[in-house]
Protein backbone atom coordinates (compact mmCIF):
# COMPACT_ATOMS: atom_id res chain seq x y z
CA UNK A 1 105.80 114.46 116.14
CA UNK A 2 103.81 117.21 114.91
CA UNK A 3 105.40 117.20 110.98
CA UNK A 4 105.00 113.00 110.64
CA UNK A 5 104.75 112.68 107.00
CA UNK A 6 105.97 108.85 106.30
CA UNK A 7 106.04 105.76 107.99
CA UNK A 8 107.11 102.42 107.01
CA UNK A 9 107.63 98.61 108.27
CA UNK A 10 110.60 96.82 107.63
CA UNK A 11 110.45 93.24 108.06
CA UNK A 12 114.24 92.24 108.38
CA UNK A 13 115.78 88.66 109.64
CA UNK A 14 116.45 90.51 113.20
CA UNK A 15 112.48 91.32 113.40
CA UNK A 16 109.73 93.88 111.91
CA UNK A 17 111.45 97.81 112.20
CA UNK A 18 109.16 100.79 112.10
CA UNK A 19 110.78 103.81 110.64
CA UNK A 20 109.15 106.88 110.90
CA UNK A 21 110.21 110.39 109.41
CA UNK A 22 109.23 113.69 110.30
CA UNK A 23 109.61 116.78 107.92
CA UNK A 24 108.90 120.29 108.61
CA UNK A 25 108.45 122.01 105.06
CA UNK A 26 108.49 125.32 106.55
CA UNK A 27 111.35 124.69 108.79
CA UNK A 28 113.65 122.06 107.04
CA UNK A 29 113.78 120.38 109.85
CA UNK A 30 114.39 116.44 109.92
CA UNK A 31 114.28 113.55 112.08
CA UNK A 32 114.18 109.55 111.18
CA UNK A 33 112.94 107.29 114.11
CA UNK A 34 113.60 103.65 113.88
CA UNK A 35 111.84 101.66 116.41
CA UNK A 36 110.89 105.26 118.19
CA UNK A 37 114.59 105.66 118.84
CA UNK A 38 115.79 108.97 116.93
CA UNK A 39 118.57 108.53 114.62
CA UNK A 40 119.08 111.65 112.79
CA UNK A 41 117.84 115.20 113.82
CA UNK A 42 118.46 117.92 111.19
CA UNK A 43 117.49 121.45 112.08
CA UNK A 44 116.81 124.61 109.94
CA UNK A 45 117.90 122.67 106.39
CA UNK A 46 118.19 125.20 103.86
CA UNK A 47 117.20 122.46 101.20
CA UNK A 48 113.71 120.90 101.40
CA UNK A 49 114.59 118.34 99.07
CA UNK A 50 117.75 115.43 99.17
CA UNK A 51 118.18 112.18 101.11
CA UNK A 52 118.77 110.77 104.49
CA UNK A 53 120.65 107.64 104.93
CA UNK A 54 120.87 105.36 107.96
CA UNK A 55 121.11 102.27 109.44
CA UNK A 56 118.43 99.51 110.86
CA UNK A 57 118.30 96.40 112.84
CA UNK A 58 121.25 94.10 114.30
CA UNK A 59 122.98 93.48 111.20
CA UNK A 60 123.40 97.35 110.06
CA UNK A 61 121.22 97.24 106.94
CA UNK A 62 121.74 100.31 104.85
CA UNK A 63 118.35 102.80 104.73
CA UNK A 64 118.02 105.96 102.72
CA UNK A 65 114.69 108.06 102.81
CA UNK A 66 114.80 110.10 99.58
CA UNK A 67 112.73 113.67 99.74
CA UNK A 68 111.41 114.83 96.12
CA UNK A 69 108.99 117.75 95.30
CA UNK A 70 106.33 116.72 93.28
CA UNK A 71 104.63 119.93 92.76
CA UNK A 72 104.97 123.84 94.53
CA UNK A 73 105.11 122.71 98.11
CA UNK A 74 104.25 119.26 97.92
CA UNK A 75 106.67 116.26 98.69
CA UNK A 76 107.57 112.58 97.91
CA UNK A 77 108.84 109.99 100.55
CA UNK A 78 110.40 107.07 99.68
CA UNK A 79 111.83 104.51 101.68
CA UNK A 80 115.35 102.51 100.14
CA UNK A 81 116.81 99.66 101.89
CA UNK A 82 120.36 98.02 100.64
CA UNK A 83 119.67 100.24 97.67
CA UNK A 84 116.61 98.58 96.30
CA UNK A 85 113.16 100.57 96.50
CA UNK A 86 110.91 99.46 99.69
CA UNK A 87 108.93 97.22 97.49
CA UNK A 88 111.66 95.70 95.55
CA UNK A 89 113.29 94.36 98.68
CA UNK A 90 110.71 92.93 99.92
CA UNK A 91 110.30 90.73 97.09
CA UNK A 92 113.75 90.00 96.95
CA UNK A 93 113.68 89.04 100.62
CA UNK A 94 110.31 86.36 100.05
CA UNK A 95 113.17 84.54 97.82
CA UNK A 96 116.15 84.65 100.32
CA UNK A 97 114.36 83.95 103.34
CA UNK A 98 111.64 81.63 105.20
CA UNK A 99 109.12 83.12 108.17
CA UNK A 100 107.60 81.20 110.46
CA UNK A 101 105.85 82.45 113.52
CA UNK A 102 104.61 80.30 116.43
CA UNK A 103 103.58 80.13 120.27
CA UNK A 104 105.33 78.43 122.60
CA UNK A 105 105.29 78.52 126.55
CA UNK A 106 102.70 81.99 125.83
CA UNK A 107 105.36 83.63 124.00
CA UNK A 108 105.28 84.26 120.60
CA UNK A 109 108.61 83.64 118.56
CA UNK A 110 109.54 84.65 114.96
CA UNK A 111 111.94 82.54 113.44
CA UNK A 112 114.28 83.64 110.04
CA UNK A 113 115.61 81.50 107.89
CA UNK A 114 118.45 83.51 105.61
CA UNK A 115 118.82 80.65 102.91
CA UNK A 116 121.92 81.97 101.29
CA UNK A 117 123.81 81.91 104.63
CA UNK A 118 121.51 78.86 106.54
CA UNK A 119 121.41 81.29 109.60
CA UNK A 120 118.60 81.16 111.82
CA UNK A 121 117.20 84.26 113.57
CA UNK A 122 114.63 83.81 115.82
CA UNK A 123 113.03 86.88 118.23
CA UNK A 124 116.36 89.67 116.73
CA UNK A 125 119.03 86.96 117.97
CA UNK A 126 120.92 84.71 115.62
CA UNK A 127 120.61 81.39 117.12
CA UNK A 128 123.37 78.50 117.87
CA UNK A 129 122.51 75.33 115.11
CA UNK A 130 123.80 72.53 114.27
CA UNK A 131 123.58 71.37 110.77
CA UNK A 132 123.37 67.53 110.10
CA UNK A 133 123.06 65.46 107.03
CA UNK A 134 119.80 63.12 106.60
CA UNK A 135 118.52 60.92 103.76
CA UNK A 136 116.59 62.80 102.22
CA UNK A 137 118.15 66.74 102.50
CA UNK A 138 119.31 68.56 105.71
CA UNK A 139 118.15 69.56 109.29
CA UNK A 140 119.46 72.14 110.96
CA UNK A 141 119.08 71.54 114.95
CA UNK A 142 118.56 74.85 117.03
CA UNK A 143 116.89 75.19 120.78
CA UNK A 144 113.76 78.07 121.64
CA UNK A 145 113.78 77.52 125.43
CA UNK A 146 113.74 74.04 125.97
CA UNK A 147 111.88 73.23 122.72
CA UNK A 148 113.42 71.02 120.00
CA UNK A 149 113.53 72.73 116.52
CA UNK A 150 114.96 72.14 113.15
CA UNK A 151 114.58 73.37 109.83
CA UNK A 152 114.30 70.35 107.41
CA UNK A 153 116.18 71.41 103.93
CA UNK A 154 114.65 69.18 100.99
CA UNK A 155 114.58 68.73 97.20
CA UNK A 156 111.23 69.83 95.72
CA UNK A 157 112.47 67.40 92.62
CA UNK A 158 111.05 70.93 90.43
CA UNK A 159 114.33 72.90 89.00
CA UNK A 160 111.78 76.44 89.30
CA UNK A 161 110.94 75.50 93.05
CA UNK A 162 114.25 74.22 94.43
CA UNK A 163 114.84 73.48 98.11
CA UNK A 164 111.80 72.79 100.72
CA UNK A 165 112.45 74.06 104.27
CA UNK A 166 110.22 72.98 106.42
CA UNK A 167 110.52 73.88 110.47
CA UNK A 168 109.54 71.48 112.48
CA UNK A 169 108.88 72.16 116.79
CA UNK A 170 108.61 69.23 118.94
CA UNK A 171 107.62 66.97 116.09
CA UNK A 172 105.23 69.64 114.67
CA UNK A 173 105.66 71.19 111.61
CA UNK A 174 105.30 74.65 111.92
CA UNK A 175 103.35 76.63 108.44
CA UNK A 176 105.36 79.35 106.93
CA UNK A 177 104.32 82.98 106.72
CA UNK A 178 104.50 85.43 103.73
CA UNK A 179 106.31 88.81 104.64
């Protein structure tokens, strides 16, 4: 990996991607690697400049690298996911989705709540629940091992703020992490 000129992390509900993207100025050449696993290999490309588009993680998600010159021999990576610049999806995502990690048994799980769909992701596989109606909101029952879990779905009372999910492990509520 001798022409490496971009790499990027892609936190998606199936876990956090690495895409990496070699370009050989001289030679044209191309390669995207997502997850060290190559995906495209372009030899000998006439034109230095252009886009590559691909796909990443269990559910397909569309990825284009886009290749500009900047000045004489000097280039510009960016990284597109579902369209959206890097940056913009990732905010995007902080408002459709809920992280939580935690350790359980010496394993360490990350859990995905998609809040548009209510599916739960949890270590890249989207997990069995059950939803169930409570007083106050929602739970949604799902297993890790042989661990109890729910996400608790609640009214903040605050039109701006919403819903509240809260995930809750053997009684425990579990803090949320920002992606």
């Amino acid at each position: 990996m001798t022409d490496l000129v971009a790499v990027w992390d892609v936190a998606l509900s199936d876990g956090v991607h690495k895409i990496e993207f070699e370009h050989g100025t001289t030679s044209g050449k191309r390669v995207v690697y997502v997850d060290g696993k190559e995906e495209i290999r372009k030899e000998w490309m006439f034109k230095l400049v252009g886009k590559e588009t691909f796909c990443v993680g269990a559910a397909k998600t569309k990825a284009t690298i886009n290749i500009d010159a900047i000045s004489g021999f000097a280039y510009e990576y960016t990284l597109e996911i579902n369209g959206k610049s890097l940056k913009k999806y990732m905010e995007n995502r902080s408002k459709t989705t809920n992280t939580w990690v935690l350790h359980l048994d010496g394993e360490d799980f990350r859990v995905v709540l998609e809040k548009d769909t209510m599916d739960v992701w949890c270590n890249g596989k989207k997990m069995e629940t059950a939803g169930e109606f409570v007083d106050d909101g929602t739970e949604t029952h799902f297993n890790v091992g042989n661990h109890d879990c729910y996400i608790k779905a609640v009214s903040s009372g605050k039109r701006k703020e919403g819903i509240i999910h809260t995930l809750i492990v053997d009684n425990r509520e579990i803090p949320e992490i920002l992606e």
